[in-house]
Protein backbone atom coordinates (compact mmCIF):
# COMPACT_ATOMS: atom_id res chain seq x y z
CA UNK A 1 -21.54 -47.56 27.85
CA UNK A 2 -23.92 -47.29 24.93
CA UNK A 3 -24.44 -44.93 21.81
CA UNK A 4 -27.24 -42.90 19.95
CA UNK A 5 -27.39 -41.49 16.67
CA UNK A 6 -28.31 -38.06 15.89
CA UNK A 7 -30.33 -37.08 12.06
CA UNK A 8 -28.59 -33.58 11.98
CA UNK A 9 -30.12 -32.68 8.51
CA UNK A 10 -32.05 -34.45 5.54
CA UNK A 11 -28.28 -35.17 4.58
CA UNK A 12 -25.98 -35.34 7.36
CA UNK A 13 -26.03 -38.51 9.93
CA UNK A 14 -24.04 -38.93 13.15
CA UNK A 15 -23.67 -41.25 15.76
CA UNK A 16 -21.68 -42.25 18.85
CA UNK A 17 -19.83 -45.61 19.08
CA UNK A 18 -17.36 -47.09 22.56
CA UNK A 19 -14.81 -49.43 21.31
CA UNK A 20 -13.20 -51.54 23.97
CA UNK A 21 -9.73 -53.19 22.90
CA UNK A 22 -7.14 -55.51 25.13
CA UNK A 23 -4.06 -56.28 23.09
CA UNK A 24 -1.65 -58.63 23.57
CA UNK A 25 2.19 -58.77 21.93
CA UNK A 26 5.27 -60.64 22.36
CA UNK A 27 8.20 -60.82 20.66
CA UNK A 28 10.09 -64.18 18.92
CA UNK A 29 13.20 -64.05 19.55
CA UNK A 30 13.90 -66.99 17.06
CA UNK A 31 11.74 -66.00 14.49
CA UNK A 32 13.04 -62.22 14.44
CA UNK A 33 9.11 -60.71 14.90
CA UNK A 34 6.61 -59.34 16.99
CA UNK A 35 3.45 -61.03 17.71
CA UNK A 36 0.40 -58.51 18.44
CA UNK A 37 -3.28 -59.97 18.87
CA UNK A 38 -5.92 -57.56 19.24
CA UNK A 39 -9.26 -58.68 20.72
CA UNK A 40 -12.05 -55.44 20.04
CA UNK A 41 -15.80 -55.19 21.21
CA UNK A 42 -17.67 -52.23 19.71
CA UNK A 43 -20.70 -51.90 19.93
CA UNK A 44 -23.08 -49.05 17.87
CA UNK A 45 -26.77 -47.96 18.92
CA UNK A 46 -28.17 -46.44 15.79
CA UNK A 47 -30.36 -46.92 14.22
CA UNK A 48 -29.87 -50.67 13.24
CA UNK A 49 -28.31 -51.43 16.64
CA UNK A 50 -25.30 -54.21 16.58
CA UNK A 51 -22.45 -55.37 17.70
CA UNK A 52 -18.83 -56.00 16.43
CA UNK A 53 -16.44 -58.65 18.02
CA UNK A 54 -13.24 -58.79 16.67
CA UNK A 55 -9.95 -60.96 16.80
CA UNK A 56 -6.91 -59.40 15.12
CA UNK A 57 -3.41 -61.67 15.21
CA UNK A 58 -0.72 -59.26 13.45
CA UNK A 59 2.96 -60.23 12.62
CA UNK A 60 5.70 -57.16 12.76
CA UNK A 61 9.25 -57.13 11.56
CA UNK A 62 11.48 -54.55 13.05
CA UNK A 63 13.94 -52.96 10.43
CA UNK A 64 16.75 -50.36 11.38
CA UNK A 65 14.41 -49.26 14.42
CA UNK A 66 12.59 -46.91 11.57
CA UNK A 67 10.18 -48.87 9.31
CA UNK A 68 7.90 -51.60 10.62
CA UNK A 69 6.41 -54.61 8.06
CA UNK A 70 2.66 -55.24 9.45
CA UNK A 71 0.67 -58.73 8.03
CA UNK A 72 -3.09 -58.79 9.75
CA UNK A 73 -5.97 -60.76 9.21
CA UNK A 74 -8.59 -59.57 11.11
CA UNK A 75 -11.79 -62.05 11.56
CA UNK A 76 -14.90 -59.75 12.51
CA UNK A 77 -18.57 -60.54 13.42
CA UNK A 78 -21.28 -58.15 13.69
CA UNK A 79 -24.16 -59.43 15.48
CA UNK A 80 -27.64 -56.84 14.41
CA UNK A 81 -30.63 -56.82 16.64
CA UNK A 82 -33.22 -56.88 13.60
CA UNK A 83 -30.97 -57.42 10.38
CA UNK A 84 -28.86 -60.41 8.90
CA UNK A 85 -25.53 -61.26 10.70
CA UNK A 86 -22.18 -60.03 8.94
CA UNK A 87 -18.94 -61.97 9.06
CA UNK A 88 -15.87 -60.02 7.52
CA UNK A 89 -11.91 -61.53 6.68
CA UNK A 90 -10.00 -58.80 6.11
CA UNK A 91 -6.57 -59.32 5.09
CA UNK A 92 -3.91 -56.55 5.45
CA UNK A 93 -0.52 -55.27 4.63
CA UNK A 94 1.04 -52.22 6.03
CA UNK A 95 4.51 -50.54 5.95
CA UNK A 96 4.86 -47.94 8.89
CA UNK A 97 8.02 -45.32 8.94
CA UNK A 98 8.84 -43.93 11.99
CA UNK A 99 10.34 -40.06 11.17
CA UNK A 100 11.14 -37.20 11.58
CA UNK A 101 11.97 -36.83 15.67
CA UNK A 102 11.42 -33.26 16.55
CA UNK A 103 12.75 -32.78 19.96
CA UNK A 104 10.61 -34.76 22.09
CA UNK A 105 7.93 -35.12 19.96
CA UNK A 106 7.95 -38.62 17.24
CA UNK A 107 5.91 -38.36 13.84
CA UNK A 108 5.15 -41.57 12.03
CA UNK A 109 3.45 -42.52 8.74
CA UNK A 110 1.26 -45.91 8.53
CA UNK A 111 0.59 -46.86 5.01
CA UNK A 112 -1.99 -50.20 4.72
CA UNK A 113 -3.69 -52.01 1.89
CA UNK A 114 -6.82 -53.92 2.74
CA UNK A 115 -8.61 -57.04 1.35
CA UNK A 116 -11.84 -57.43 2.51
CA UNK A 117 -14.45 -60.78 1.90
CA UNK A 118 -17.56 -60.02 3.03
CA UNK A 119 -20.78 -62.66 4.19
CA UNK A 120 -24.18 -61.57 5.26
CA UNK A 121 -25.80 -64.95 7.14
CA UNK A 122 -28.42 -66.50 4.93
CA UNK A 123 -27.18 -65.03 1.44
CA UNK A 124 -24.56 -67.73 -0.60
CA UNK A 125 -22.79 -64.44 -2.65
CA UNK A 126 -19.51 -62.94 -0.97
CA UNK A 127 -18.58 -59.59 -1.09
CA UNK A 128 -14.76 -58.54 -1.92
CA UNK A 129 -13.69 -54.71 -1.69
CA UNK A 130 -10.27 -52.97 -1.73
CA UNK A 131 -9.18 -50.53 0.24
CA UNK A 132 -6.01 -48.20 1.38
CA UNK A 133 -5.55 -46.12 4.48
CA UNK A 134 -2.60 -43.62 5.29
CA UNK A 135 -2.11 -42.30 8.63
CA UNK A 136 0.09 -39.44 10.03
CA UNK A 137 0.54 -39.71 13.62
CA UNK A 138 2.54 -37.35 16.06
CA UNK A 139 3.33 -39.12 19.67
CA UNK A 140 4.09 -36.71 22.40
CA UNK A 141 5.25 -37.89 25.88
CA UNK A 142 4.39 -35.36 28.48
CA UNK A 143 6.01 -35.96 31.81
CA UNK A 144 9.29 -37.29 30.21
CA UNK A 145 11.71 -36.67 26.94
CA UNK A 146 10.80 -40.15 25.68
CA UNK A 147 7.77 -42.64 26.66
CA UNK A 148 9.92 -44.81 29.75
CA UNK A 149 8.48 -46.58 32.65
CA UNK A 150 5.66 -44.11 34.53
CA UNK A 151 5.31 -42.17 31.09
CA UNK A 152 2.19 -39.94 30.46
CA UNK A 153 1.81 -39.15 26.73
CA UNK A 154 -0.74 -37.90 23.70
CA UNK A 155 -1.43 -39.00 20.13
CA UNK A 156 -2.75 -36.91 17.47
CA UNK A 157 -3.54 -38.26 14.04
CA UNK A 158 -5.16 -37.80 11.00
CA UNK A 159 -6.03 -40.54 8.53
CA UNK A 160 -7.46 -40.90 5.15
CA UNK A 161 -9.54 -44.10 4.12
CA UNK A 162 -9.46 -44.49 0.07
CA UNK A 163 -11.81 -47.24 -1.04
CA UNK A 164 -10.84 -48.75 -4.69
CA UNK A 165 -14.11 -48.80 -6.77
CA UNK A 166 -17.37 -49.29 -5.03
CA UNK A 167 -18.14 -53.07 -4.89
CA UNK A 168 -20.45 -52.72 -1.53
CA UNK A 169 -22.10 -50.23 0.65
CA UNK A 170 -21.19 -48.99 3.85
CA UNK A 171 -21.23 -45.94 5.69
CA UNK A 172 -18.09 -45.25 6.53
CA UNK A 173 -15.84 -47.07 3.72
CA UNK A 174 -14.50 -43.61 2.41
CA UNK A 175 -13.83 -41.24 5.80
CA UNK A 176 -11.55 -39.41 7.00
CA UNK A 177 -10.38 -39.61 10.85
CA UNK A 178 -9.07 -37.39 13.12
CA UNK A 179 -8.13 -38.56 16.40
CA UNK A 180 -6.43 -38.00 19.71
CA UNK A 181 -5.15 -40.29 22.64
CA UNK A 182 -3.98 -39.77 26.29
CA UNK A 183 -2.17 -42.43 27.48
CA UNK A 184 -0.17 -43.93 30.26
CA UNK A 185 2.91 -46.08 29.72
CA UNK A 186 3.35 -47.67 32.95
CA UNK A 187 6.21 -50.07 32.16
CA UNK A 188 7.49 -51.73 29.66
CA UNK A 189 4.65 -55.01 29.95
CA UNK A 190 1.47 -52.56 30.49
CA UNK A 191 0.08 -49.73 28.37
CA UNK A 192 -3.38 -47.68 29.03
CA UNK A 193 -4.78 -45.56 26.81
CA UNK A 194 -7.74 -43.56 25.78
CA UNK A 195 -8.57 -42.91 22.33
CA UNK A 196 -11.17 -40.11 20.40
CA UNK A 197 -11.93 -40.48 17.37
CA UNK A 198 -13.99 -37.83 14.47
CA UNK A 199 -14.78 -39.88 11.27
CA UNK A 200 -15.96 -38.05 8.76
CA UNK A 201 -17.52 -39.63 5.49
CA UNK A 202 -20.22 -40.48 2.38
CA UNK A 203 -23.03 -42.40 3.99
CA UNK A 204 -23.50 -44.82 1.06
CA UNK A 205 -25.83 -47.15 3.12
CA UNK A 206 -28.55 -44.24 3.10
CA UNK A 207 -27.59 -42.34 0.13
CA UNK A 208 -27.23 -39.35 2.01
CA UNK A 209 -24.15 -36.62 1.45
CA UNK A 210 -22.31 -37.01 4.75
CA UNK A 211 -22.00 -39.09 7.89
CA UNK A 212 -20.35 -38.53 10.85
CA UNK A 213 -18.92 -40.81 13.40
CA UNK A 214 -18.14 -40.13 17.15
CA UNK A 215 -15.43 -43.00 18.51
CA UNK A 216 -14.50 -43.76 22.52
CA UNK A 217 -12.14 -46.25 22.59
CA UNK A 218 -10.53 -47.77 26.15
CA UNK A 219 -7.47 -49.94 24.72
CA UNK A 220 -4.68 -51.67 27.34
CA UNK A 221 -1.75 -53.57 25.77
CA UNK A 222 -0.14 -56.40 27.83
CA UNK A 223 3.95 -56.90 26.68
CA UNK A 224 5.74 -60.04 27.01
């Protein structure tokens, strides 16, 4: 798959990105957790074309079967045709509440608060930036009254990406997202799903007023 970007006005910019993701998690039993590992490939053809790898190990504590404690590091590299090389650490904490059920359909909130240390290849200084997101997310199963084995399904969300102060420039640090999913829970190991994402932000790369982001994103999650 690849991407394009579209100049809609002197100040609007737009462009298409497909994310791949495979995620692994299993839970220790001794330790009380869940271990999730995301591995992500996304590539962007604008106009500076690149692309991102991405490894993602996550720990996640189960409380009551209604909150969730999340602790990420992500380690990302973005490899540019023409322009430096970026690495990124980005350290995170979220708290996720799973509520209200209304008949079949399950709302949750996903509150996270982001460190992030950035390196451009060939330049000594590191960037640091702070950021928070907040999702709302509905999850629908559609063939059964809760997501079982052989369980079709949807995701809507919205989320809101609040950058504190403005220590570096990128497009897409303040956005907000709106997304859906279709999905197929096929058993309790092996989950495919296919995600859209609108983001929807201040391009402060180019100085321009608004940028918009078109996301594809084929994720499978392996249980054990």
């Amino acid at each position: 798959m690849g991407s394009f970007s579209i100049h809609l006005r002197a100040q609007e910019y737009a462009h298409f990105e497909p994310w791949t993701t495979f995620t692994t998690q299993q839970f220790i039993k001794k330790a009380g957790f869940w271990f999730r590992n995301d591995f992500s490939i996304r590539p962007a053809f604008d106009d500076d074309i690149n692309v991102l790898f991405m490894v993602r190990p996550r720990a996640i504590v189960d409380l009551w079967n209604i909150i969730d404690l999340h602790a990420a590091i992500d380690f990302r590299y973005t490899r540019f045709a023409e322009l430096e090389n970026q690495i990124e650490i980005r350290i995170w904490e979220g708290l996720q509440l799973h509520w209200p059920d209304i008949g079949r359909v399950r709302f949750d909130h996903f509150y996270r608060f982001e460190q992030r240390f950035h390196w451009t290849e060939g330049f000594e200084r590191d960037i640091i930036a702070l950021r928070s997101r907040y999702r709302l997310r509905a999850h629908i199963p559609l063939n059964n009254k809760s997501t079982t084995d052989q369980t079709y399904y949807s995701n809507v969300s919205a989320e809101a990406f609040i950058p504190h102060g403005e220590t570096f420039e990128e497009t897409y640090a303040s956005t907000f997202r709106l997304g859906i999913a279709l999905g197929y829970n096929r058993d309790i190991k092996w989950r495919y799903q296919l995600n859209f994402y609108v983001d929807r932000g201040r391009n402060t790369v180019e100085e321009t007023a608004e940028a918009s982001r078109y996301i594809m994103e084929a994720w499978v999650r392996m249980a054990f």
